[in-house]
Protein backbone atom coordinates (compact mmCIF):
# COMPACT_ATOMS: atom_id res chain seq x y z
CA UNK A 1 215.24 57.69 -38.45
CA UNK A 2 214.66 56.49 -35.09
CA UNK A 3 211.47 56.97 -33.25
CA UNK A 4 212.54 59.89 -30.26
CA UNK A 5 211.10 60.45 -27.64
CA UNK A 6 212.09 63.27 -24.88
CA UNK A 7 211.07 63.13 -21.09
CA UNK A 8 212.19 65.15 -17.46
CA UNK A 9 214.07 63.91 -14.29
CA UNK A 10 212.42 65.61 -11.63
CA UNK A 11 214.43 65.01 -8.71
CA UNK A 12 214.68 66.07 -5.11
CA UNK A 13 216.99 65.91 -1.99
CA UNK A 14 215.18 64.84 1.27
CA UNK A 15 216.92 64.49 4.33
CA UNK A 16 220.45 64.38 2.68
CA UNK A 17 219.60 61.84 -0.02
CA UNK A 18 218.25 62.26 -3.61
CA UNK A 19 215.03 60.75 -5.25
CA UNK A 20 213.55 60.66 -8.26
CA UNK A 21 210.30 61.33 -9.35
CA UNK A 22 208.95 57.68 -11.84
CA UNK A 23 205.30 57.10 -13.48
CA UNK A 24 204.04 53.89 -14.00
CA UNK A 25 202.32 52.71 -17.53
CA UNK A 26 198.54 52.66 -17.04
CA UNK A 27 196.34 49.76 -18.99
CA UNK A 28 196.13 46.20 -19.03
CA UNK A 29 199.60 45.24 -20.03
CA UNK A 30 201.01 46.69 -17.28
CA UNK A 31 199.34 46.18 -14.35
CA UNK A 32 200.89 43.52 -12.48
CA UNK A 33 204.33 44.59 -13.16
CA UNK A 34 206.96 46.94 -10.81
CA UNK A 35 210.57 46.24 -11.79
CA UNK A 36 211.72 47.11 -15.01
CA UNK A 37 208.01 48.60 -15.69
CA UNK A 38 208.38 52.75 -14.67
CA UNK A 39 209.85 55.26 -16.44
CA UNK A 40 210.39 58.72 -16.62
CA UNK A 41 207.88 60.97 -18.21
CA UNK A 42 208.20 61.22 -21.61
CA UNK A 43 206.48 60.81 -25.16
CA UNK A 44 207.27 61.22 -28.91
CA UNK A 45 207.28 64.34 -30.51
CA UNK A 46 207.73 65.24 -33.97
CA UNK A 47 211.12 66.69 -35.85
CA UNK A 48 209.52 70.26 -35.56
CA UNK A 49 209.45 70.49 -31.86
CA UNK A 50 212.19 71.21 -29.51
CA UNK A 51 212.64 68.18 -27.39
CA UNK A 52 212.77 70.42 -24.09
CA UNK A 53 209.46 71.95 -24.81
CA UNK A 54 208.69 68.35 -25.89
CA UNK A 55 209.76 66.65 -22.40
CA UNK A 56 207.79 69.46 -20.52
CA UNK A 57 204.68 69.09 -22.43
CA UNK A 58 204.63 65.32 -21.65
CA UNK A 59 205.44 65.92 -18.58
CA UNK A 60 202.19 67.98 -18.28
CA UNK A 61 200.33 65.27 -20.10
CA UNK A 62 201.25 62.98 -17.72
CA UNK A 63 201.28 64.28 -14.38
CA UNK A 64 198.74 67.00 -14.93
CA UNK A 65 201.84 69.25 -13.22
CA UNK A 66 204.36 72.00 -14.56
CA UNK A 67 207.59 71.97 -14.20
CA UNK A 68 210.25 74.83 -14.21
CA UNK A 69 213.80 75.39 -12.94
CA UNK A 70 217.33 75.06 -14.38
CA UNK A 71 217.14 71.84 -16.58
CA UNK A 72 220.35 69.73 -16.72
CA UNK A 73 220.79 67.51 -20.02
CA UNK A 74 221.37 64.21 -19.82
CA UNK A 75 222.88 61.99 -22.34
CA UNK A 76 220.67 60.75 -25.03
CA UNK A 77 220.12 56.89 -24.31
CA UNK A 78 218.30 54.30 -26.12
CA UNK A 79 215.54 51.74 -25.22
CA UNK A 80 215.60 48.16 -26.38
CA UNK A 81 213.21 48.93 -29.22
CA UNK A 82 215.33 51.27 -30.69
CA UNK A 83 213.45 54.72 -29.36
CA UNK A 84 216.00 57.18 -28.64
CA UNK A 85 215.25 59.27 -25.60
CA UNK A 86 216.69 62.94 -24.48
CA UNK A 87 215.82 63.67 -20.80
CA UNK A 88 216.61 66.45 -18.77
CA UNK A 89 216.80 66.36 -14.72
CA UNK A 90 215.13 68.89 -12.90
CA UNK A 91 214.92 69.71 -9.26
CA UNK A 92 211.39 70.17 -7.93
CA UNK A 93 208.56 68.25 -5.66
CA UNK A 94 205.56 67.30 -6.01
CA UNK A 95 202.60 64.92 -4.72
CA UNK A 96 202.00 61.61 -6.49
CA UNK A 97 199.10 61.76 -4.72
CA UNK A 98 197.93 64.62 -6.97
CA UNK A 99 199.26 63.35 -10.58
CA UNK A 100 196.45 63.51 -12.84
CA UNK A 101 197.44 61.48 -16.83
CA UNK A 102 195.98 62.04 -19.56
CA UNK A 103 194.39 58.97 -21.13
CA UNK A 104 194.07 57.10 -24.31
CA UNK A 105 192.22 54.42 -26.30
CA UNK A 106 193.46 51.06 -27.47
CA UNK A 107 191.77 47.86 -28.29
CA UNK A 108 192.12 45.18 -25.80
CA UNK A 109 192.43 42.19 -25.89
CA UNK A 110 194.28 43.10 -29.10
CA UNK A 111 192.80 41.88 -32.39
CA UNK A 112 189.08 41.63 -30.23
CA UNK A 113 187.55 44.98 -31.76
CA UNK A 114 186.55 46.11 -28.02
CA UNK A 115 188.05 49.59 -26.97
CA UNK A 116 188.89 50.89 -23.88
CA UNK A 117 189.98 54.18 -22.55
CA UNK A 118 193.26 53.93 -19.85
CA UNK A 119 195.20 56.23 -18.23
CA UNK A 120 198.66 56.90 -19.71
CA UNK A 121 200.00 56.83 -16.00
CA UNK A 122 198.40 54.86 -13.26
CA UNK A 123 200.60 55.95 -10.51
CA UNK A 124 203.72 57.94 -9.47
CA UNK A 125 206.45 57.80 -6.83
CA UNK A 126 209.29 59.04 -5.06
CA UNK A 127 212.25 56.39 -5.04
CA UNK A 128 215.77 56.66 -4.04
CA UNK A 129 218.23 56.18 -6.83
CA UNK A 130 219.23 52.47 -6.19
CA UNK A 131 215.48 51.96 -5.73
CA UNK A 132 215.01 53.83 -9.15
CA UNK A 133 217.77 51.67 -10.62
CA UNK A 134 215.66 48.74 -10.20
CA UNK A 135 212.02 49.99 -10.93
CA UNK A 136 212.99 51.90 -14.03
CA UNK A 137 213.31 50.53 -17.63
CA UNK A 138 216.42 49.04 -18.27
CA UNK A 139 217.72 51.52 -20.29
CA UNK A 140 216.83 54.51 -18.79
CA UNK A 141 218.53 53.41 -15.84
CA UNK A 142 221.05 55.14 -17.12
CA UNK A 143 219.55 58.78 -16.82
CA UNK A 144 219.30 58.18 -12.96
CA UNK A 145 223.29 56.95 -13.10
CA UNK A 146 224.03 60.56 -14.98
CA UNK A 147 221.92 62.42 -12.72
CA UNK A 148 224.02 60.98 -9.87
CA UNK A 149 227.17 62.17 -11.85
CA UNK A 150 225.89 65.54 -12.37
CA UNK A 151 224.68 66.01 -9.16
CA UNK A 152 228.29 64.61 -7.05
CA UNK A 153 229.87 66.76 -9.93
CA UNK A 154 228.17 70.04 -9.01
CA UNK A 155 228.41 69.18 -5.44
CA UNK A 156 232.23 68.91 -5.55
């Protein structure tokens, strides 16, 4: 079975145009890299938990922040590694400025026996959905294109 993974969306409408809400990776592999590198947040979760209490719950991890409302599925997509990932869009807002991630150990450089402790998310942002398009991982581009969809369907 695939490793799955299940994430939120948040999303918001500012002067007449929508943007969503993308964390960037924390640690060393990561640093120096923007396009391609953000993502929603999300995280594994095992067969026994529902993946919408799953994707709020990493949300939480992640951005130290709740998140209610009425959540919109997306469809499932599927990364380049094979991780299959259920998202949901949200509306909300909140500050990047105040996103607090949980963190988490890993040996670096690999193989060297020296451990350090990194953030899970470095930073967060607002972009606009072309933007989004560019800074998100390939394959969850697709989750903005659907929220688009959703969104132009509800609105007409």
């Amino acid at each position: 079975m695939p490793r799955q993974s299940a994430g939120i969306l948040l999303y918001r409408i500012q002067n007449n145009q929508t943007e969503v809400f993308l964390v960037h990776p924390g640690g060393p592999y990561f640093l120096n890299k923007d396009l391609g590198a953000w993502s929603i947040p999300k995280g594994e979760y095992p067969d026994d938990e529902e993946p919408l209490t799953a994707a709020r719950r990493e949300f939480a991890e992640e951005t130290g922040q709740t998140v209610n409302g009425t959540f919109l599925p997306l469809p499932a997509i599927k990364q380049k590694g094979g991780k299959v990932v259920q998202a949901w869009a949200v509306e909300g807002n909140i500050d990047p400025e105040t996103v607090v991630s949980n963190t988490f150990r890993m040996e670096y450089p690999y193989k060297s026996g020296k451990w350090i402790t990194v953030p899970e998310v470095d930073k967060a942002a607002w972009f606009d959905l072309e933007t989004a398009k560019a800074k998100i991982n390939a394959a969850q581009a697709a989750l903005v294109t659907a929220l688009e969809q959703v969104l132009n369907t509800n609105a007409g």
